[in-house]
N, C-alpha and C. Protein backbone atom coordinates (compact mmCIF):
# COMPACT_ATOMS: atom_id res chain seq x y z
N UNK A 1 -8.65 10.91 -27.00
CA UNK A 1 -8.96 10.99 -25.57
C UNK A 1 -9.04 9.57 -25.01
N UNK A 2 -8.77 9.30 -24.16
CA UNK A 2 -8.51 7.76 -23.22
C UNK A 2 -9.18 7.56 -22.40
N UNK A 3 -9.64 6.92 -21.75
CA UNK A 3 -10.54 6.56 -20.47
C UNK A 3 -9.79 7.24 -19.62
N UNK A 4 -8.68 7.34 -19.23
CA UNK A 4 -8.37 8.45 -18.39
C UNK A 4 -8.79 9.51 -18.08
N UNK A 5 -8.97 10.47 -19.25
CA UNK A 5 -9.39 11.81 -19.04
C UNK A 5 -10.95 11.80 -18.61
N UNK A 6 -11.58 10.88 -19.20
CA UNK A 6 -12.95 11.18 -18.06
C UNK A 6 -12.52 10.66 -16.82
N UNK A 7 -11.73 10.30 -16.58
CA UNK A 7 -11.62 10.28 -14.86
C UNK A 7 -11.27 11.69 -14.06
N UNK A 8 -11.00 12.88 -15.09
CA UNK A 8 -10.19 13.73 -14.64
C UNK A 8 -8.76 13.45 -13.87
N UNK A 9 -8.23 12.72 -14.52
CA UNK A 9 -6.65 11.83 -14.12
C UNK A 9 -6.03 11.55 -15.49
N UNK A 10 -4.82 12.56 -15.26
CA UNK A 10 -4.21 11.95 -16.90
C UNK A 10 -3.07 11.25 -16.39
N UNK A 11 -2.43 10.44 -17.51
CA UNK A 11 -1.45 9.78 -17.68
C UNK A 11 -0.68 10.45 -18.06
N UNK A 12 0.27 10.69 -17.82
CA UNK A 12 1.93 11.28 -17.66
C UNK A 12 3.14 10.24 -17.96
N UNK A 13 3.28 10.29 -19.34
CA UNK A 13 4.46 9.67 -20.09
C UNK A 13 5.51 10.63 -19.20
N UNK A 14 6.68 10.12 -18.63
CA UNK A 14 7.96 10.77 -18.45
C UNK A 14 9.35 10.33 -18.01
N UNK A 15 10.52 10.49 -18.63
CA UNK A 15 11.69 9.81 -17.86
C UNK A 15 11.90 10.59 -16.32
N UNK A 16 11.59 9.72 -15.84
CA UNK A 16 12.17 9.74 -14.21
C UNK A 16 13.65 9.92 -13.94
N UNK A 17 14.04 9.65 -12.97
CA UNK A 17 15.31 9.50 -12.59
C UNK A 17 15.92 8.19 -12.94
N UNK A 18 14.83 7.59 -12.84
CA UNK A 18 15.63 6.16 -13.20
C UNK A 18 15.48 5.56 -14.30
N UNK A 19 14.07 5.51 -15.18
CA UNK A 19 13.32 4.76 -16.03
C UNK A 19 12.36 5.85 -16.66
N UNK A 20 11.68 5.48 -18.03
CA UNK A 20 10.66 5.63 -18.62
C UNK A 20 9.58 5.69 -17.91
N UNK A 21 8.23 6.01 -17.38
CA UNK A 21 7.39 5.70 -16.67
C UNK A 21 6.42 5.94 -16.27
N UNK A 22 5.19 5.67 -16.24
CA UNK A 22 3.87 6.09 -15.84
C UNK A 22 3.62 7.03 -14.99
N UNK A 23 3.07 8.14 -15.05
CA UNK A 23 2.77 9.10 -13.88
C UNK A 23 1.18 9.40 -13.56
N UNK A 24 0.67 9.26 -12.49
CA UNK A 24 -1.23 9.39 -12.26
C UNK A 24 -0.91 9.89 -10.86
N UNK A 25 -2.40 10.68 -10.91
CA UNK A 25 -2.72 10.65 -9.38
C UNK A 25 -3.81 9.23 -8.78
N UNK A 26 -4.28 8.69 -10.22
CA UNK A 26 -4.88 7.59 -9.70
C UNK A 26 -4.52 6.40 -10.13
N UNK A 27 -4.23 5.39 -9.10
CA UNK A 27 -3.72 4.45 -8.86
C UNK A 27 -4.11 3.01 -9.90
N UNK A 28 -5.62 3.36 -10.02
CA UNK A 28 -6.03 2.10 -10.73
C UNK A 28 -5.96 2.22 -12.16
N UNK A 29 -5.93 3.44 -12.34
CA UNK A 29 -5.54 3.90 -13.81
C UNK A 29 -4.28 3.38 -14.72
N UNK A 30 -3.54 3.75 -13.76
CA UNK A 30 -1.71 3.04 -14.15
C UNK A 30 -2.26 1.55 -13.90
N UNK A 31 -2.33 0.59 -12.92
CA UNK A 31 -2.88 -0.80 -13.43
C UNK A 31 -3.78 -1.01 -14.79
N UNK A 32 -4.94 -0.35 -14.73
CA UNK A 32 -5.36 -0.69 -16.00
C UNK A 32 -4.52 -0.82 -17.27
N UNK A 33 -3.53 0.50 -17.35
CA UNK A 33 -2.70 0.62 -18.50
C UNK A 33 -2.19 -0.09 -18.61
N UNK A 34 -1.35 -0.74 -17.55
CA UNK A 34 -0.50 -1.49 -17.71
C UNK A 34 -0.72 -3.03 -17.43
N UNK A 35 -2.03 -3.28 -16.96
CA UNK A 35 -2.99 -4.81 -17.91
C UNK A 35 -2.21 -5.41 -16.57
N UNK A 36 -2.30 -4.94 -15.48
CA UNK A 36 -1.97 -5.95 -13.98
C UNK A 36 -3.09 -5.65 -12.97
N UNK A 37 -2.82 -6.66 -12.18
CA UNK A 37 -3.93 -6.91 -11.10
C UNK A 37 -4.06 -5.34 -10.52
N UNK A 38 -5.57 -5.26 -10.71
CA UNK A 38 -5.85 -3.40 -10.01
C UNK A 38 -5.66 -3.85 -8.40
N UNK A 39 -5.49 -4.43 -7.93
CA UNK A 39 -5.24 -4.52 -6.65
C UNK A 39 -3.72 -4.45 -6.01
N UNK A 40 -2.95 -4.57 -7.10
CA UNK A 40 -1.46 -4.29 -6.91
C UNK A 40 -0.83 -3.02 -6.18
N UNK A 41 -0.47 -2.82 -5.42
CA UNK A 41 -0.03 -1.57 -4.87
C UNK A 41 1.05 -0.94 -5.61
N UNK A 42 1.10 0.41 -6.05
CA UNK A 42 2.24 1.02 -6.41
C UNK A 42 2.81 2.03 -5.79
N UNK A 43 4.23 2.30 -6.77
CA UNK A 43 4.98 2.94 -5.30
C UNK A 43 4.33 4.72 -5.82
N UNK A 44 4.52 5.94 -5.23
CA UNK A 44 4.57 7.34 -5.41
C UNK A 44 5.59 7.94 -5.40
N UNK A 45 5.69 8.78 -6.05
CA UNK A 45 7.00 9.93 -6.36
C UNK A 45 6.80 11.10 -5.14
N UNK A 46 7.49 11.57 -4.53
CA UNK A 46 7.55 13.08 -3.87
C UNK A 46 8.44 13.76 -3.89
N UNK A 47 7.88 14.88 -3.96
CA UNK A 47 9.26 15.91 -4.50
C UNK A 47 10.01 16.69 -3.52
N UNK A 48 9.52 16.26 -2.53
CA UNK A 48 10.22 16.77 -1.08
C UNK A 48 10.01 15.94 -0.06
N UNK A 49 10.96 15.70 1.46
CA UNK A 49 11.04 15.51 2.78
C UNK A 49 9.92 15.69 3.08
N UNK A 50 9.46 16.78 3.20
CA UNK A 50 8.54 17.89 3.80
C UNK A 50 7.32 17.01 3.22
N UNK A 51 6.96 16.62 1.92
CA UNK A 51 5.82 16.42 1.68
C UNK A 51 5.50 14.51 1.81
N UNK A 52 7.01 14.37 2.22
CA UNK A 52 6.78 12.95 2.72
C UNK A 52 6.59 12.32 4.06
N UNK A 53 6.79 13.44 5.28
CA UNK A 53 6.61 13.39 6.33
C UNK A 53 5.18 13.39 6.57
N UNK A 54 4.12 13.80 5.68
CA UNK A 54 3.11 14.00 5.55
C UNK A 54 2.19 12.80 5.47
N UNK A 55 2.82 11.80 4.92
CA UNK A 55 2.46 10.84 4.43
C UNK A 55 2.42 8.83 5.36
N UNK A 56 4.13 9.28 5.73
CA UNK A 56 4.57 8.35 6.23
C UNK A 56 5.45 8.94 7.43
N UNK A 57 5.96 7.67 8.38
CA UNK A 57 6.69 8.05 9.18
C UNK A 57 8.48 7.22 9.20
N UNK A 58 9.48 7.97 9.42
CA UNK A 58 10.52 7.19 8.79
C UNK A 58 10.85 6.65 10.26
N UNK A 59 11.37 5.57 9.99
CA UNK A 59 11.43 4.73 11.44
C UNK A 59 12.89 5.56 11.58
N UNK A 60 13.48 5.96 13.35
CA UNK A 60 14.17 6.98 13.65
C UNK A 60 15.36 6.19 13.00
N UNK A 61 15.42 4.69 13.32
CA UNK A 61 17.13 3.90 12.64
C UNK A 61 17.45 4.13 11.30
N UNK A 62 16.71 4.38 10.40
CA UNK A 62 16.84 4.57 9.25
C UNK A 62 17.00 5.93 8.60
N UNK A 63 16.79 6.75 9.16
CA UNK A 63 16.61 8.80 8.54
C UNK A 63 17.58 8.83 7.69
N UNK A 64 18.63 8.78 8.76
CA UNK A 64 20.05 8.85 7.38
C UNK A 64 19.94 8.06 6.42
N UNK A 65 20.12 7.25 6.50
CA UNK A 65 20.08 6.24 5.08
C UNK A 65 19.15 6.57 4.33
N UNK A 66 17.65 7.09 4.82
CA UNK A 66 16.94 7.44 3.60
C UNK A 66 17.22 8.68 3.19
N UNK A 67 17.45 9.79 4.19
CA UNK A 67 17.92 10.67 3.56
C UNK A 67 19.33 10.78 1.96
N UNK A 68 20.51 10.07 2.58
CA UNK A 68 21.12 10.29 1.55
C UNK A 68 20.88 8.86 0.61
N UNK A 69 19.96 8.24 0.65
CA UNK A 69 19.69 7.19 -0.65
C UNK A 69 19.42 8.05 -2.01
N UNK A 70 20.39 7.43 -3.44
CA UNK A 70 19.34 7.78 -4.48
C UNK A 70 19.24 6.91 -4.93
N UNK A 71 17.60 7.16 -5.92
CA UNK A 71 17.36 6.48 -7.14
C UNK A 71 16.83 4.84 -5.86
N UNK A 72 16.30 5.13 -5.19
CA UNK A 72 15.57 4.13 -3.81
C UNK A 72 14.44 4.48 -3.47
N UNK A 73 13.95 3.39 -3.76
CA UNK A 73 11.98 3.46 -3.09
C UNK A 73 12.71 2.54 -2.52
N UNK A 74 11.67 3.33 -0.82
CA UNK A 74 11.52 2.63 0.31
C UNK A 74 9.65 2.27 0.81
N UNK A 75 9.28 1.01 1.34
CA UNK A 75 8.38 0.74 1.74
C UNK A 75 7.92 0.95 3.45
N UNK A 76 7.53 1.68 3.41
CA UNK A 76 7.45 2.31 5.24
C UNK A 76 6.77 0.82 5.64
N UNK A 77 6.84 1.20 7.59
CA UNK A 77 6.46 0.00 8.40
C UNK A 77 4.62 0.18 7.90
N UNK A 78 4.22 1.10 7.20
CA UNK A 78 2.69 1.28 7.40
C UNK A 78 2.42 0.79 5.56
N UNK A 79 2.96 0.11 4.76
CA UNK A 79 2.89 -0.87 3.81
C UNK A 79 3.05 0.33 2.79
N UNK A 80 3.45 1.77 3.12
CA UNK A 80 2.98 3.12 1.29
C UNK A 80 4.84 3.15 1.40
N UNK A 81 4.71 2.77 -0.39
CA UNK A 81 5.86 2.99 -1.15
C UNK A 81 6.25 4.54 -1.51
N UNK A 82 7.40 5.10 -1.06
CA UNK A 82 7.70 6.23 -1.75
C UNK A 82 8.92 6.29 -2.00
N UNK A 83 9.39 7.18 -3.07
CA UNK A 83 10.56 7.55 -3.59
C UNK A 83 10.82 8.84 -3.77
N UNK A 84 11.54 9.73 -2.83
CA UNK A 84 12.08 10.95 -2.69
C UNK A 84 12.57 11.35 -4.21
N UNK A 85 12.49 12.44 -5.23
CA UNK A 85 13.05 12.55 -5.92
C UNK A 85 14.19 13.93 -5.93
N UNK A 86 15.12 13.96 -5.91
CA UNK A 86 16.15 14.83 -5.63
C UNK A 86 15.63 16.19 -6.59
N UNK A 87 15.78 17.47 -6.03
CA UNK A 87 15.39 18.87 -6.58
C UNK A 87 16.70 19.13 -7.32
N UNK A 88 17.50 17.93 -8.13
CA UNK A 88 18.25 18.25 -8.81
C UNK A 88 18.07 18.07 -10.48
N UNK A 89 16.99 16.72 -10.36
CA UNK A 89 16.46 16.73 -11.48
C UNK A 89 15.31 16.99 -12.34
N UNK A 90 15.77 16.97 -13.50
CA UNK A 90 14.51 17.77 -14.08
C UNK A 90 12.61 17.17 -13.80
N UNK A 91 13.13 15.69 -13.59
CA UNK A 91 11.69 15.05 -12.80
C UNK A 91 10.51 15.67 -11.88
N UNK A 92 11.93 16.38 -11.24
CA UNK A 92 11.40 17.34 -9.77
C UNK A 92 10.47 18.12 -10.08
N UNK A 93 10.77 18.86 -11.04
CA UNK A 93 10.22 19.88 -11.66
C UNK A 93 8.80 19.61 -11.69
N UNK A 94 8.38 18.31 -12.78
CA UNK A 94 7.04 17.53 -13.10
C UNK A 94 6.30 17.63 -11.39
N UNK A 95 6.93 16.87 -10.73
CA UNK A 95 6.28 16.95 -9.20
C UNK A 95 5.72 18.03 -8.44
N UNK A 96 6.79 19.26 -8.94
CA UNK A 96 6.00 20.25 -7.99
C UNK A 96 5.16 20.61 -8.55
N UNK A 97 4.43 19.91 -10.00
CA UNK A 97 3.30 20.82 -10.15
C UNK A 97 1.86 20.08 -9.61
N UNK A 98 1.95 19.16 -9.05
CA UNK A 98 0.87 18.35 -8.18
C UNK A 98 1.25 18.65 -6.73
N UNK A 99 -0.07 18.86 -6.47
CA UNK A 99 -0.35 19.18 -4.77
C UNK A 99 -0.20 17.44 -4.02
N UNK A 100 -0.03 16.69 -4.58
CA UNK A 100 0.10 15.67 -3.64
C UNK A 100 1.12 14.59 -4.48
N UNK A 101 1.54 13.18 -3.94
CA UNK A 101 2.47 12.52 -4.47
C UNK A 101 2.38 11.76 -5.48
N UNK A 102 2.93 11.52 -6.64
CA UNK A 102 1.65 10.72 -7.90
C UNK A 102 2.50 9.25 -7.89
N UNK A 103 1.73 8.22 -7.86
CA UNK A 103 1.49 7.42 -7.98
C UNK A 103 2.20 7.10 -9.49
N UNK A 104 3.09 6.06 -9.59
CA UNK A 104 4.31 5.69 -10.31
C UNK A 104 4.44 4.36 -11.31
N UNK A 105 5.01 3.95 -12.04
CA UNK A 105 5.68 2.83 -12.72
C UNK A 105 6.01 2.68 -13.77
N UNK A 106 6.84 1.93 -14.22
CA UNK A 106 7.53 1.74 -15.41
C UNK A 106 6.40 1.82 -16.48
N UNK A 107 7.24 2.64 -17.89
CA UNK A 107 6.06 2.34 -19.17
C UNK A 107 6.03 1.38 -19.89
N UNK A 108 6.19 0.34 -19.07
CA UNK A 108 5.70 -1.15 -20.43
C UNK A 108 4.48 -1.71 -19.27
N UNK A 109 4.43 -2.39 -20.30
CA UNK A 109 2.94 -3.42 -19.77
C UNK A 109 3.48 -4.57 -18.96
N UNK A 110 2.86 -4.94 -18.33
CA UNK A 110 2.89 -5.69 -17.17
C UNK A 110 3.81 -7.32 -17.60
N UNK A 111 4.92 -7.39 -16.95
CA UNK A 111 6.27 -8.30 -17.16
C UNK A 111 6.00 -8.23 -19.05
N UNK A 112 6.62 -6.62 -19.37
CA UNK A 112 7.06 -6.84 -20.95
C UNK A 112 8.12 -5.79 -20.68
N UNK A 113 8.74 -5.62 -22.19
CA UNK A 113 9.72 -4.35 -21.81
C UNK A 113 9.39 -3.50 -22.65
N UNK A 114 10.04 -2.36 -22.42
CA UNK A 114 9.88 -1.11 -22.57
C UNK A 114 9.31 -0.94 -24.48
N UNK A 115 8.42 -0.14 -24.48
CA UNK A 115 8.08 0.00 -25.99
C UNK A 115 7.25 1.19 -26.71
N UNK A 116 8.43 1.82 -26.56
CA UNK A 116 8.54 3.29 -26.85
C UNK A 116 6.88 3.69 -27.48
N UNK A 117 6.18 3.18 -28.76
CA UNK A 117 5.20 3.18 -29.58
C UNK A 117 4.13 3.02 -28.58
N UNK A 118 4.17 1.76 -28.14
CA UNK A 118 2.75 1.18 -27.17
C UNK A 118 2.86 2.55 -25.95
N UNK A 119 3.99 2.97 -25.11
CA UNK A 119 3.76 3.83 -23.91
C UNK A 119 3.41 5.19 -24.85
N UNK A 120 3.47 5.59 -25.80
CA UNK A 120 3.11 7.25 -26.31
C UNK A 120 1.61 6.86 -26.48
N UNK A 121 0.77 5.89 -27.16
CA UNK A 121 -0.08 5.23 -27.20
C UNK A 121 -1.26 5.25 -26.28
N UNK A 122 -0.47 5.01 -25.31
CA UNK A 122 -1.43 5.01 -24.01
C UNK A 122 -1.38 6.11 -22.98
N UNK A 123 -0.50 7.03 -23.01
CA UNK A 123 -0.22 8.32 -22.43
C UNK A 123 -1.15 9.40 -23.01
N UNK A 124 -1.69 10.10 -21.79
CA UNK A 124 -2.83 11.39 -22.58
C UNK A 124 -1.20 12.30 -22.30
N UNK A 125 -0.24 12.55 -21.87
CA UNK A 125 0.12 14.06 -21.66
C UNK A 125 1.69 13.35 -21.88
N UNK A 126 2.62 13.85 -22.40
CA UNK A 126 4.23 13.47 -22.69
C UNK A 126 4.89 14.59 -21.89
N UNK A 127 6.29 14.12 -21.17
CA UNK A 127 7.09 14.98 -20.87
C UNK A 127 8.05 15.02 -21.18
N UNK A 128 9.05 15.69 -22.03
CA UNK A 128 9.87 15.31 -22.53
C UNK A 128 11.09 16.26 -22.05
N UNK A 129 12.39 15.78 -21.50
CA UNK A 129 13.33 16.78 -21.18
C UNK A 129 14.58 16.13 -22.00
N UNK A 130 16.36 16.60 -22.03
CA UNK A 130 17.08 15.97 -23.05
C UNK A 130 17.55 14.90 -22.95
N UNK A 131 16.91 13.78 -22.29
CA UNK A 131 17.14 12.62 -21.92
C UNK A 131 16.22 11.47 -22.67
N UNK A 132 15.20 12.16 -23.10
CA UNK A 132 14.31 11.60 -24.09
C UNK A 132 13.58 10.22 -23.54
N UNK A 133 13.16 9.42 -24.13
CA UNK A 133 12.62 8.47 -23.03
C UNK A 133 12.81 6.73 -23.64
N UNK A 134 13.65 5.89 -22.60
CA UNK A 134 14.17 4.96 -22.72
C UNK A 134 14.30 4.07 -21.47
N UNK A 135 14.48 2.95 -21.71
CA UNK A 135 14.42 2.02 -20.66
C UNK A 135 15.41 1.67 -19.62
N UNK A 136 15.61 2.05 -18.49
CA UNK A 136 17.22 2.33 -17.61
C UNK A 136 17.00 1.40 -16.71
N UNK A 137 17.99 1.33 -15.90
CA UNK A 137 18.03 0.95 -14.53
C UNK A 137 16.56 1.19 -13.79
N UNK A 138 16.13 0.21 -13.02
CA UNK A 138 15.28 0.81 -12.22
C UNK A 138 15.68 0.80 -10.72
N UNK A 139 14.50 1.72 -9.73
CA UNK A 139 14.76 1.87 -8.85
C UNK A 139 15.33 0.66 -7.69
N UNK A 140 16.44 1.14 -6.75
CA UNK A 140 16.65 -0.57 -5.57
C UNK A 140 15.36 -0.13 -4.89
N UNK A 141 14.87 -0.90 -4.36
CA UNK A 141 13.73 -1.11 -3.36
C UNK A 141 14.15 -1.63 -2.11
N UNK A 142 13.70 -1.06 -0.74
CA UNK A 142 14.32 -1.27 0.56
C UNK A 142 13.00 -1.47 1.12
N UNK A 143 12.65 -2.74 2.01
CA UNK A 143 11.67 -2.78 3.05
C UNK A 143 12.07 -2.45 4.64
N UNK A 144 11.50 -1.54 5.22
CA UNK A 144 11.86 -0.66 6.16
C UNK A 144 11.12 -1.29 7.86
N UNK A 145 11.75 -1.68 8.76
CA UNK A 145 11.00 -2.30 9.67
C UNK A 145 10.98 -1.48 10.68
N UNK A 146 10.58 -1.01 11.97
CA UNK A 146 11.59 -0.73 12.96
C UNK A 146 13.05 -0.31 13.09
N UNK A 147 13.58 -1.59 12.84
CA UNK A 147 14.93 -1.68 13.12
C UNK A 147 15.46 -2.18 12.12
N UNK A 148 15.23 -3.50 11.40
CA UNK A 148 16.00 -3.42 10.26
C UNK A 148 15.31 -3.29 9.19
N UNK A 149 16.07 -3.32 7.94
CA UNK A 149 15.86 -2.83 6.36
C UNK A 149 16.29 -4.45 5.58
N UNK A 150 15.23 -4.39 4.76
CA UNK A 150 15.67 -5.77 3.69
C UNK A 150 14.98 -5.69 2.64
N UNK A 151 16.70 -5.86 1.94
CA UNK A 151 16.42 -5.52 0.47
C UNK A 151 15.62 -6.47 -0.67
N UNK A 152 14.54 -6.02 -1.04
CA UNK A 152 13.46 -6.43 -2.28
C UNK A 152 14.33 -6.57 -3.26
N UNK A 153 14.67 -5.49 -4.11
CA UNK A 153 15.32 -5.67 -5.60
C UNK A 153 16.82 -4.77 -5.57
């Protein structure tokens, strides 16, 4: 059992769409794990439009583009990171079973890489689909203004 679970917040080992990666509903939890400043903001997963309209507001110049972006976290004008995840992959699935958006990041420790042993380690709950879990591409990141967009990574 991990310091997690007395938080009633588990850690969620799972390949994403893009990467290997941390899954919580609480925020400081994934920092702790991953040994970075708890004050760091991270981005959230949502598994629908619908449940992101909820959250944030998409500036009107941009809809399309976020609509058909994949595998893109965008940073709204109001500073919350989210990343739409398409109801095509099996990720999706993981999402709809939380009532709200969980809070995200890669499974290595803070500027290390990926290490299969250390992330099972520190995960209370594994998800495993036939993609198994490995270190990929990660997400582009878009900062979203008004009017224009500029690209982070």
């Amino acid at each position: 059992m991990n310091a997690t679970t007395a938080n009633n917040a588990l850690l969620i080992l799972a390949q994403s769409d893009t990467t290997a990666g941390f899954l919580c509903e609480n925020p400081a939890i994934l920092n702790a794990t991953k040994k970075r400043d708890e004050n760091k903001p991270s981005l959230r997963e949502a598994g629908s439009f619908q449940t992101l309209k909820s959250f944030v507001r998409i500036p009107k110049s941009h809809r399309i583009f976020v609509r058909r972006a994949k595998k893109t976290t965008f940073i709204y004008p109001n500073n919350c990171a989210f990343r739409v995840i398409s109801h095509t992959h099996s990720h999706h699935e993981l999402l709809e079973l939380f009532p709200t958006p969980l809070y995200s990041s890669s499974a290595n420790l803070h500027k290390q890489n990926f290490d299969k042993s250390k992330a099972l380690q520190c995960a209370d709950l594994l998800m495993l689909d036939s993609r198994d879990l490995s270190e990929r591409e990660s997400s582009r990141i878009f900062k979203l203004s008004k009017i224009k967009k500029y690209k982070i990574r």
